[in-house]
Structure formats: C-alpha cells, structure tokens
Protein backbone atom coordinates (compact mmCIF):
# COMPACT_ATOMS: atom_id res chain seq x y z
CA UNK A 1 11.00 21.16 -10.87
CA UNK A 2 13.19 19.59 -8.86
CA UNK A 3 13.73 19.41 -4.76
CA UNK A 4 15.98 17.18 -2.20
CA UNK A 5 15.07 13.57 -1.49
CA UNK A 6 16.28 14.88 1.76
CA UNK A 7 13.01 16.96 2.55
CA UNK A 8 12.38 17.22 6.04
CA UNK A 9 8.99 15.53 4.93
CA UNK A 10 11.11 12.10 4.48
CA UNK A 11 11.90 10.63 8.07
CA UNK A 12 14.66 7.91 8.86
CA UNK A 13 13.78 4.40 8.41
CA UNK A 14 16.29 2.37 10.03
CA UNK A 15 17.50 -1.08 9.57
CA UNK A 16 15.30 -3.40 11.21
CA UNK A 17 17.98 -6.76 10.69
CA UNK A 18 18.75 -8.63 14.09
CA UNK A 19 20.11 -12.09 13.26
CA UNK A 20 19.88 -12.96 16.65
CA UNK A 21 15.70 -12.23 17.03
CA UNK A 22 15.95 -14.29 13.35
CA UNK A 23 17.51 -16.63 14.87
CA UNK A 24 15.46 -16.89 17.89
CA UNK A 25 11.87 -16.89 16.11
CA UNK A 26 13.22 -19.55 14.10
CA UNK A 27 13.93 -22.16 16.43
CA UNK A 28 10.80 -21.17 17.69
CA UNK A 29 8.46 -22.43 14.79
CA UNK A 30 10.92 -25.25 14.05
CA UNK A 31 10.34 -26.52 17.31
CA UNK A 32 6.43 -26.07 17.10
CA UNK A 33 4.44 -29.68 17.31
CA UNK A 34 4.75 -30.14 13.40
CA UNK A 35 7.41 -30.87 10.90
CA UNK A 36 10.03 -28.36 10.01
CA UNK A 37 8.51 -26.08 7.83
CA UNK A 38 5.16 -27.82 7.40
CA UNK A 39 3.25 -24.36 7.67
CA UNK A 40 4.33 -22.96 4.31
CA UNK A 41 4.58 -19.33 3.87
CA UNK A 42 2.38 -18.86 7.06
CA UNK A 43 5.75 -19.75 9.14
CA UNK A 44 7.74 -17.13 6.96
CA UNK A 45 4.98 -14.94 7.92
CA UNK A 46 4.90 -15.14 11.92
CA UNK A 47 8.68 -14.77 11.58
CA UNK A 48 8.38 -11.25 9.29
CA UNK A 49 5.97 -10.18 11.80
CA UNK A 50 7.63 -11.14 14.76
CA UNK A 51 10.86 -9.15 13.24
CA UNK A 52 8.98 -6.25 12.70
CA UNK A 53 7.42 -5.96 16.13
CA UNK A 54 10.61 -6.77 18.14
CA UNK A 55 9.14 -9.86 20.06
CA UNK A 56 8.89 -13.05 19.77
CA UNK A 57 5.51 -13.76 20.91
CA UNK A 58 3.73 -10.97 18.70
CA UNK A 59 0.13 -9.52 19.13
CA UNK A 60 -1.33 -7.18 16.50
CA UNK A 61 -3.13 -4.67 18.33
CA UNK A 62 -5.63 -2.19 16.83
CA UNK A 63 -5.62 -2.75 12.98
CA UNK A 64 -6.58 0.50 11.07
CA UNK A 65 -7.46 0.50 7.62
CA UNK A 66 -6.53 3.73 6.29
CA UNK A 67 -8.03 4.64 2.41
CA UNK A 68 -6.92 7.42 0.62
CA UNK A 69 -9.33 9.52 -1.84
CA UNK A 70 -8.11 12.00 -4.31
CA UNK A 71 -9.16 12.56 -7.66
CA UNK A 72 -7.05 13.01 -10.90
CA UNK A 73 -6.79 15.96 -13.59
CA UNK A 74 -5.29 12.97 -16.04
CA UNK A 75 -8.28 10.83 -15.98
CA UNK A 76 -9.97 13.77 -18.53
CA UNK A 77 -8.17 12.43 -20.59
CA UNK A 78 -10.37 8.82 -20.81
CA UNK A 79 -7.61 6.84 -18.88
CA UNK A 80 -10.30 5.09 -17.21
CA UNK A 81 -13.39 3.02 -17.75
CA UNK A 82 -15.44 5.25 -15.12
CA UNK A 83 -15.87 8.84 -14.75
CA UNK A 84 -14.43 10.71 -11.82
CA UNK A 85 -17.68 11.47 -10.07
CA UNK A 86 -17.31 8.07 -8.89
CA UNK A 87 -14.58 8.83 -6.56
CA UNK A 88 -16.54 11.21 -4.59
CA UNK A 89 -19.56 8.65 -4.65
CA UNK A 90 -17.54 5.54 -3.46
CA UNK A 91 -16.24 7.72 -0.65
CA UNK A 92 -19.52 7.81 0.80
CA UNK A 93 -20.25 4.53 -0.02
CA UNK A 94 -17.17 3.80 2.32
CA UNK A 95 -18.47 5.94 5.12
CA UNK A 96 -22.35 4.58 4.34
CA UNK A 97 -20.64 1.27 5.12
CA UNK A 98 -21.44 -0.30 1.77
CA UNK A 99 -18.63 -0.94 -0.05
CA UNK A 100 -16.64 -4.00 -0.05
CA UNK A 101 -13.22 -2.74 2.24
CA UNK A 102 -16.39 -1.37 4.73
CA UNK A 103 -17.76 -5.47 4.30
CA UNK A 104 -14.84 -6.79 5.28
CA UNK A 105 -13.08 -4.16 7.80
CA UNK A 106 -16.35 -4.98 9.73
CA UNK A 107 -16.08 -8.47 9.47
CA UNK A 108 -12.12 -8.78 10.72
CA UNK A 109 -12.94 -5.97 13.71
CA UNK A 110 -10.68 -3.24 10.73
CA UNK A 111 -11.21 0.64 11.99
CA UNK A 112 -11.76 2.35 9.04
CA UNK A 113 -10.66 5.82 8.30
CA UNK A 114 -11.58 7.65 5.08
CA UNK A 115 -9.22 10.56 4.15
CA UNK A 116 -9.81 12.98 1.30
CA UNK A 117 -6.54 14.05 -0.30
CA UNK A 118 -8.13 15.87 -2.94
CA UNK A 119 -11.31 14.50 -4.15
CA UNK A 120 -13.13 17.26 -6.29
CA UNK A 121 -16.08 17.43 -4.08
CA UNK A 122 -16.89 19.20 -0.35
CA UNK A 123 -17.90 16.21 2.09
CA UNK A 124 -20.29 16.99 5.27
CA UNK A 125 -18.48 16.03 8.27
CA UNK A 126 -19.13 12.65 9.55
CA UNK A 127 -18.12 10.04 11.47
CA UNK A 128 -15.10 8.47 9.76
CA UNK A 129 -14.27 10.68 7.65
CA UNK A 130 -11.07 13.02 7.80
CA UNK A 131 -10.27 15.86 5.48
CA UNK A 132 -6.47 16.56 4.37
CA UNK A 133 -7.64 17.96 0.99
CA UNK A 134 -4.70 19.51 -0.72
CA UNK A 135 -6.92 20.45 -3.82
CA UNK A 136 -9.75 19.56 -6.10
CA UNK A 137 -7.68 16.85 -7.56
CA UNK A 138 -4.26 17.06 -9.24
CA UNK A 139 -3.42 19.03 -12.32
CA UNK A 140 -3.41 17.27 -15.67
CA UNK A 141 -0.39 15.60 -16.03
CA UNK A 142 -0.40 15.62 -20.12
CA UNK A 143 0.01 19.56 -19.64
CA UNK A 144 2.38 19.79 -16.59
CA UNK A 145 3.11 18.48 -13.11
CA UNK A 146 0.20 16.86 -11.54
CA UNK A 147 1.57 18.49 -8.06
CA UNK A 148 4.10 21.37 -7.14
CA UNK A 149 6.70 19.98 -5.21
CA UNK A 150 5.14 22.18 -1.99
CA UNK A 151 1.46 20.15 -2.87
CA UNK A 152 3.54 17.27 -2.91
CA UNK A 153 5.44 17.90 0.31
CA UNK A 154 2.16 18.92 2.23
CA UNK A 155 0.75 15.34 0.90
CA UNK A 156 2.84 13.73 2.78
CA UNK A 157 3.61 15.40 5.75
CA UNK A 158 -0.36 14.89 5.99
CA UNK A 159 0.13 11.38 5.71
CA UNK A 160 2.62 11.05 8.35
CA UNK A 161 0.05 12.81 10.47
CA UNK A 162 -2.67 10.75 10.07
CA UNK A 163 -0.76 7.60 10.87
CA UNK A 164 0.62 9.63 14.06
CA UNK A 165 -3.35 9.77 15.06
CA UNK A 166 -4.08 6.38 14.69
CA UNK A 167 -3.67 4.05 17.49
CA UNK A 168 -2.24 0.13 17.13
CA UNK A 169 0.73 -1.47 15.72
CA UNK A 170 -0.62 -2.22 12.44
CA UNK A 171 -1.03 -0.30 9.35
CA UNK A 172 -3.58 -1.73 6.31
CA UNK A 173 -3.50 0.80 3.49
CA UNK A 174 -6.40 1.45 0.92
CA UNK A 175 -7.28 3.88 -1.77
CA UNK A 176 -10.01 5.57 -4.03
CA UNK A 177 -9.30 7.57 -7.06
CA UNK A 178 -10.27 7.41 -10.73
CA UNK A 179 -7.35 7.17 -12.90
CA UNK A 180 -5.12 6.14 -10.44
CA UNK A 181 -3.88 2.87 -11.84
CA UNK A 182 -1.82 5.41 -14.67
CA UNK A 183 -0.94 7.24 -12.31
CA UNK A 184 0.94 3.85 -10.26
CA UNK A 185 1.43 2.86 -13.60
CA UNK A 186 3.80 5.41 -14.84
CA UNK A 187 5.53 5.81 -11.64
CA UNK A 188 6.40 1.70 -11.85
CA UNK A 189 8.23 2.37 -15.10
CA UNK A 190 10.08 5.20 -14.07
CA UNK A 191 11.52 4.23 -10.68
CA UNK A 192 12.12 0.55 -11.85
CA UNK A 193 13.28 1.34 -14.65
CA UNK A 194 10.38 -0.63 -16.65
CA UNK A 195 8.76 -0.40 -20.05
CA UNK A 196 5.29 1.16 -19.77
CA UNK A 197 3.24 -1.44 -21.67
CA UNK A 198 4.28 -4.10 -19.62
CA UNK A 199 2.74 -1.73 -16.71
CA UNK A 200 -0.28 -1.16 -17.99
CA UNK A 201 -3.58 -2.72 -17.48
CA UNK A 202 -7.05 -2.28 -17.84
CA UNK A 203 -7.80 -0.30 -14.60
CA UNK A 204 -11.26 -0.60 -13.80
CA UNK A 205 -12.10 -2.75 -16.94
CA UNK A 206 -11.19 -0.77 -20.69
CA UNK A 207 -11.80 -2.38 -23.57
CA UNK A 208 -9.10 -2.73 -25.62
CA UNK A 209 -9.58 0.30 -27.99
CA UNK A 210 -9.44 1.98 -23.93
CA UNK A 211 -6.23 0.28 -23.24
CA UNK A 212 -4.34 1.79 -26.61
CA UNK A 213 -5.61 5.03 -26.02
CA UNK A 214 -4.46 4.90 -21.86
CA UNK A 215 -1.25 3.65 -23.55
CA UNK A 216 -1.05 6.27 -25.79
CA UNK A 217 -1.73 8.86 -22.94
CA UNK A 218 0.72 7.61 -20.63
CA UNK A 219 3.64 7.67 -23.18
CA UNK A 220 2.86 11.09 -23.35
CA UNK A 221 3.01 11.72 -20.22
CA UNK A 222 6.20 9.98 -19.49
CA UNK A 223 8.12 11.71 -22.58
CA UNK A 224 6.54 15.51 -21.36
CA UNK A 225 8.50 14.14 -17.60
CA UNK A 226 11.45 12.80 -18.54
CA UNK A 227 13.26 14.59 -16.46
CA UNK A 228 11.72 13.67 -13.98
CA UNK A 229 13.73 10.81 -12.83
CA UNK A 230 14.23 10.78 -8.86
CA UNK A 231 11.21 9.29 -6.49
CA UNK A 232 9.83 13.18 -5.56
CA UNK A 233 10.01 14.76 -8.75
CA UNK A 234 8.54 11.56 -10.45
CA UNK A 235 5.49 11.44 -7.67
CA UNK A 236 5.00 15.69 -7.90
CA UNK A 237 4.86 14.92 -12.20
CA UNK A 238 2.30 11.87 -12.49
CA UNK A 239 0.31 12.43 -8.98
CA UNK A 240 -1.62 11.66 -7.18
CA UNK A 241 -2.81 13.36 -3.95
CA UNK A 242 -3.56 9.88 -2.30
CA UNK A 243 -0.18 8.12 -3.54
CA UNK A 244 1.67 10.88 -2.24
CA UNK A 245 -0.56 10.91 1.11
CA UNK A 246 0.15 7.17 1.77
CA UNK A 247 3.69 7.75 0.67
CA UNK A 248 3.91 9.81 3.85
CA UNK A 249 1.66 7.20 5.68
CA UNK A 250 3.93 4.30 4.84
CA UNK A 251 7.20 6.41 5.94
CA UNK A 252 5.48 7.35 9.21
CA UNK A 253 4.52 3.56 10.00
CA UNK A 254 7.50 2.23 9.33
CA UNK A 255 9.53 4.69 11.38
CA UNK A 256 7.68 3.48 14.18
CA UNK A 257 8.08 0.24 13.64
CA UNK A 258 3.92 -0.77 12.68
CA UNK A 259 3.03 -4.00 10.62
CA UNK A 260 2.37 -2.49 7.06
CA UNK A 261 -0.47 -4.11 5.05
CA UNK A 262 -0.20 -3.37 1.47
CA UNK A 263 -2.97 -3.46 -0.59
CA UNK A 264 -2.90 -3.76 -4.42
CA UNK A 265 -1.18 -2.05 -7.70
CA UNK A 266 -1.78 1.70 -6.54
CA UNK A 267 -0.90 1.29 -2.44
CA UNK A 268 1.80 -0.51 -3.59
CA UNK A 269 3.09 2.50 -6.06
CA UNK A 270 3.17 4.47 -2.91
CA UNK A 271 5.20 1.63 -1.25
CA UNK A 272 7.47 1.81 -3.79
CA UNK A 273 8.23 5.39 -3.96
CA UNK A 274 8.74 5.54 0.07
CA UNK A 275 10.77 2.64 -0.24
CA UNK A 276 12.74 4.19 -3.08
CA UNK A 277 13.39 7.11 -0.59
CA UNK A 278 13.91 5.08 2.45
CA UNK A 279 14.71 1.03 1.15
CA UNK A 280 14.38 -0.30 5.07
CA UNK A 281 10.71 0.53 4.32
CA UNK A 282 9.81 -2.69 2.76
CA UNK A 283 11.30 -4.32 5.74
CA UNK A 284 8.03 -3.34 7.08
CA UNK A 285 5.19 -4.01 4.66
CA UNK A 286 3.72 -7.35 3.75
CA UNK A 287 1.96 -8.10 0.47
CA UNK A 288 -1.83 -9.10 1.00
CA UNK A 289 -2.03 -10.21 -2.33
CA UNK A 290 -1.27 -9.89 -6.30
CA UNK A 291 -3.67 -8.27 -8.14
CA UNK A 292 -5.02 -9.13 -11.74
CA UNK A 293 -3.40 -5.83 -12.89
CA UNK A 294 -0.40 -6.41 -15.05
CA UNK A 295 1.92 -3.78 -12.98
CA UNK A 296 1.71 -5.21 -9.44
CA UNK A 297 3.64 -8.81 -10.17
CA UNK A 298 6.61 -6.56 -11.73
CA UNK A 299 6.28 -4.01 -8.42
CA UNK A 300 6.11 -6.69 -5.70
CA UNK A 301 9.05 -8.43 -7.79
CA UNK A 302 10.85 -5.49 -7.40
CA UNK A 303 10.28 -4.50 -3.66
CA UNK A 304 11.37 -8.43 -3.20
CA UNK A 305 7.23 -8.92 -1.98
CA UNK A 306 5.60 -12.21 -1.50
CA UNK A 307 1.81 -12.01 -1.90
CA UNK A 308 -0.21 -13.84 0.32
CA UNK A 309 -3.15 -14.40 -1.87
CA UNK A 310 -4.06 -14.18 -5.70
CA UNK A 311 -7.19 -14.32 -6.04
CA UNK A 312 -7.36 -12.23 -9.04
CA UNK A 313 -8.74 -8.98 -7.50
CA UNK A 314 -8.32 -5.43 -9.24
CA UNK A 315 -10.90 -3.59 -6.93
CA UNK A 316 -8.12 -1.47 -4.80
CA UNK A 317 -9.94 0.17 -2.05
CA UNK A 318 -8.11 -1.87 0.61
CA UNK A 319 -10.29 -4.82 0.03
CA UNK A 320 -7.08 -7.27 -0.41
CA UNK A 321 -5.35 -6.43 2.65
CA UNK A 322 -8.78 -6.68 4.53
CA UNK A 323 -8.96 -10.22 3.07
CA UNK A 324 -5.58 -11.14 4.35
CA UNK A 325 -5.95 -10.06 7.63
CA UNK A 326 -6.99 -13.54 9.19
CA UNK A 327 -3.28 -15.15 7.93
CA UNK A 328 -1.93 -12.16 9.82
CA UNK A 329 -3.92 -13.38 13.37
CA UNK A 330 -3.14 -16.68 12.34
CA UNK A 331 0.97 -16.25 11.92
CA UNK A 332 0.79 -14.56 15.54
CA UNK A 333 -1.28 -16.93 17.11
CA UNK A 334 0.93 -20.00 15.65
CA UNK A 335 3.91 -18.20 17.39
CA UNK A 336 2.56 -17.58 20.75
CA UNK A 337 0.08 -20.20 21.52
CA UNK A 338 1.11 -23.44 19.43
CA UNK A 339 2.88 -26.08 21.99
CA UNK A 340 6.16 -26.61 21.49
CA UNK A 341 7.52 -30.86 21.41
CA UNK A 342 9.25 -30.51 25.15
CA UNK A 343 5.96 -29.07 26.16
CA UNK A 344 3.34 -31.23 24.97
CA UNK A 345 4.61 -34.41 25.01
CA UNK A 346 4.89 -35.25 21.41
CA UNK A 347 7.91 -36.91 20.43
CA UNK A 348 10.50 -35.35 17.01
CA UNK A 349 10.85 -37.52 13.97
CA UNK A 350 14.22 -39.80 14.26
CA UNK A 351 14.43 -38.84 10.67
C-alpha cells in the first residue's frame, strides 16, 4: 500500500523566516529593563511566538485544547499496562471534567474539545464532545495495516476540519488511546531512522517482563512494514486514528499560521509525521515539555524542539501543554508590556 505524499489531504506550509521581524523582536527584548538575555529561554520564547504570529507585540487569543481518542487493534496484543476499555472511560472522564488536562484547561481558561477518532465505543452526545469516528479502532497492526490509506486520508482531512472550527490563534494538542505509545513508538524509528529499543518505554507503567514482550511485538511489527518507509504509508501501517487526526490538525494550524502546543511522546509522533510531510511545520509548534518516556528526548532532538518543562510526566492527555501554558502568557506579556530603558528611566550597564 502505497499513495502520494502529495495527497490533496496535505496542505502547504510555507516558510515562516523573516530576518527582519527576527531582527526587530530582538532588539526588542534586548532593550527590555534587564540585562541582555537575563530571561533565559522565556526570551527565546516571546521571540518564537512573536515570529509565528507576525507581530511584535503578540496576544494569544482563544487557546483550545484539542484531545484526540481512538483506540488500537495492536494493544490485543498486551502492549500496554491497561486494557482498552479505558480509553472509552477516560473520554468521559474528560467530558465529566475529572481528569487531569480537564483540571488544568479549567484552571488556565483552556476550551476543551474531545474528539473520537475511533474509540470502540458509541458516546451520547454532549457538550464537548465531537465525533469524527473513522472506526472502532484500527486494525491489528501484527496482521496488516492498522489503516487503509483512504481511513488514513479521511483521518486527517477530519483533523484539518476540526482545527478549521475552532476559534483563536493557538493550538494545544492532547490525546487518549491505549497502546498508543507503540504506536508513536514505531513511527519514531522509522521516520528518524532510529533503533526501536531506544524508542521504547514503559507506556502507562509495564513491568519489565511487559516491556520485552512490547519489544518483541513492535519488532514484529516493524519487520511485517518494512516497506513501509515514507511518512503516509508508515502512519496508514502502525496507526493510529488519533495520530493521524492530529496529523491533519497540526497541518491545518500551521497553515494558518496558529501557536502549536505540543504535548508529549504520542502528539509529538503526529508532529513529526506532519512535519516530515511539510518541515516548515515545526516552525510552528513549541515543546511544553519532555516526557519520562524514552522516545520523546530522541523526537524533540530530531524536530530541533526545546522543552519547556521536565517534570517527568508520561500521562499524555494534553496535561503538559496545559501546564505550560502560563510561560506562553508570560513570553507575550514580557514583549508587550515590559518598559523598555528610554521609557522608564533606568539607565544601561556601561559594561
């Protein structure tokens, strides 16, 4: 199975370099009332954001925090800790407003939209919740292709749609899905080019008799796909309905220029196959954090992503991005309301 990286699915990212904006936001925070550079990675921050938004005095208006849900033939296969169930359960935990990324998108004023991509289970319609189910979760992909390339095509044209709903200027992603750390895991190794142990990590917490056998699994997997070497065919082979969902998602916000918050390991597989089709994606997308899973450090090394945080989290769900929100308000607000020297007063070093 193979199809064009050239699907009509896969939008135009353009270049988003302009050495003169660079330039300009620049002298800006080196002329702040502080010493050159004093603010650390926060300054390197306001001026990412600033160059993704066009403007020098930057405002982030309307943060959504979408989470994909899908579920995942492969995880019969005892890839994770947890049984699959629990996808369809921590959905409405989302929606209930109990989970963590529901905590926090509360506490940082976060919309929260819940889309199911696939989860094997029928959801009552509520508030919150919006349904782009492609199937009852992806094929198993120790037999054959998790997705057909049309399955995968649909996933992210749906994707692009839902970020065309969603008001704002700023994009945090977030997912759900049992046995999706394999699934980011073997898609890591095969569009960077990486050995698979060093990509795989305990998921939601295996022991280590678990970890051998996901290892085992995933070799498998990877061996039954080699052919599949190109960022579609790779995504249609290992899945999943969310990745490729918030593949879509990530193209869409990045065409239109939105701040892209990127969550852990699995948000950030999705990152990397978008950005694999389109590389001015990651132009886009800032890393909330590194995650304790093995994977990430190698994929945000390989996008050329600094985290913001490490703080040791392997939850997913969008909880990291959530968390770095606040540094986000923070970089603005340093850009467009901290006085410059000329205008309060303060006299520059001699030195």
């Amino acid at each position: 199975m193979t199809f064009s990286e050239l699907s009509p699915a896969v939008p135009e990212v353009p270049d988003l370099s302009d050495a003169a904006l660079t330039q300009r936001l620049q002298h800006i925070l080196d002329n702040k009332t502080k010493p050159v550079g004093a603010l650390g990675q926060l300054e390197a921050l306001a001026l990412r954001i600033g160059s993704i938004l066009g403007s020098e005095a930057p405002a982030l208006a309307a943060p959504q925090m979408l989470v994909c849900a899908a579920d995942h033939g492969l995880a019969a296969r005892g890839v994770s800790a947890y049984p699959s169930d629990v996808t369809w359960q921590m959905v409405q935990n989302f929606l209930a407003g109990g989970a963590a990324v529901s905590v926090l998108a509360r506490q940082h004023g976060l919309a929260l939209t819940v889309a199911d991509c696939g989860v094997r289970h029928e959801f009552a319609p509520q508030a919150g919740l919006v349904i782009r189910k492609i199937g009852p979760g992806t094929a198993d992909a120790s037999a054959g292709a998790a997705m057909t390339a049309d399955q995968c095509t649909q996933a992210i044209a749906n994707g692009r749609e839902l970020v065309r709903a969603l008001p704002g200027n700023a994009l945090l992603l977030g997912e759900m899905g049992i046995g999706n750390t394999s699934t980011a895991s073997m898609l890591l190794a095969r569009l960077a080019g990486l050995e698979l142990d060093a990509c795989v990590g305990v998921g939601t917490g295996l022991d280590a008799a678990g970890l051998a056998r996901k290892r085992t699994v995933l070799a498998g997997v990877l061996e039954l796909h080699r052919g599949a070497t190109s960022a579609l065919d790779a995504l249609a082979a290992f899945g999943g309905f969310e990745i490729a969902t918030m593949v879509g998602a990530v193209l869409q916000a990045a065409q239109e220029r939105r701040v892209i918050v990127v969550d852990g390991f699995i948000t950030g597989a999705a990152v990397l196959v978008a950005h694999t089709l389109r590389p001015n994606v990651v132009q886009r997308c800032i890393a909330s954090h590194e995650s304790a899973e093995p994977g990430h450090a190698l994929l945000l090394a390989h996008l050329g992503l600094r985290p913001l945080l490490r703080l040791d989290l392997r939850l997913g769900e969008g909880s990291g991005a959530a968390l770095a929100w606040p540094l986000l308000e923070s970089a603005c607000r340093i850009l467009r309301e901290m006085a410059s020297f000329e205008a309060a007063g303060v006299s520059r070093s001699d030195g």
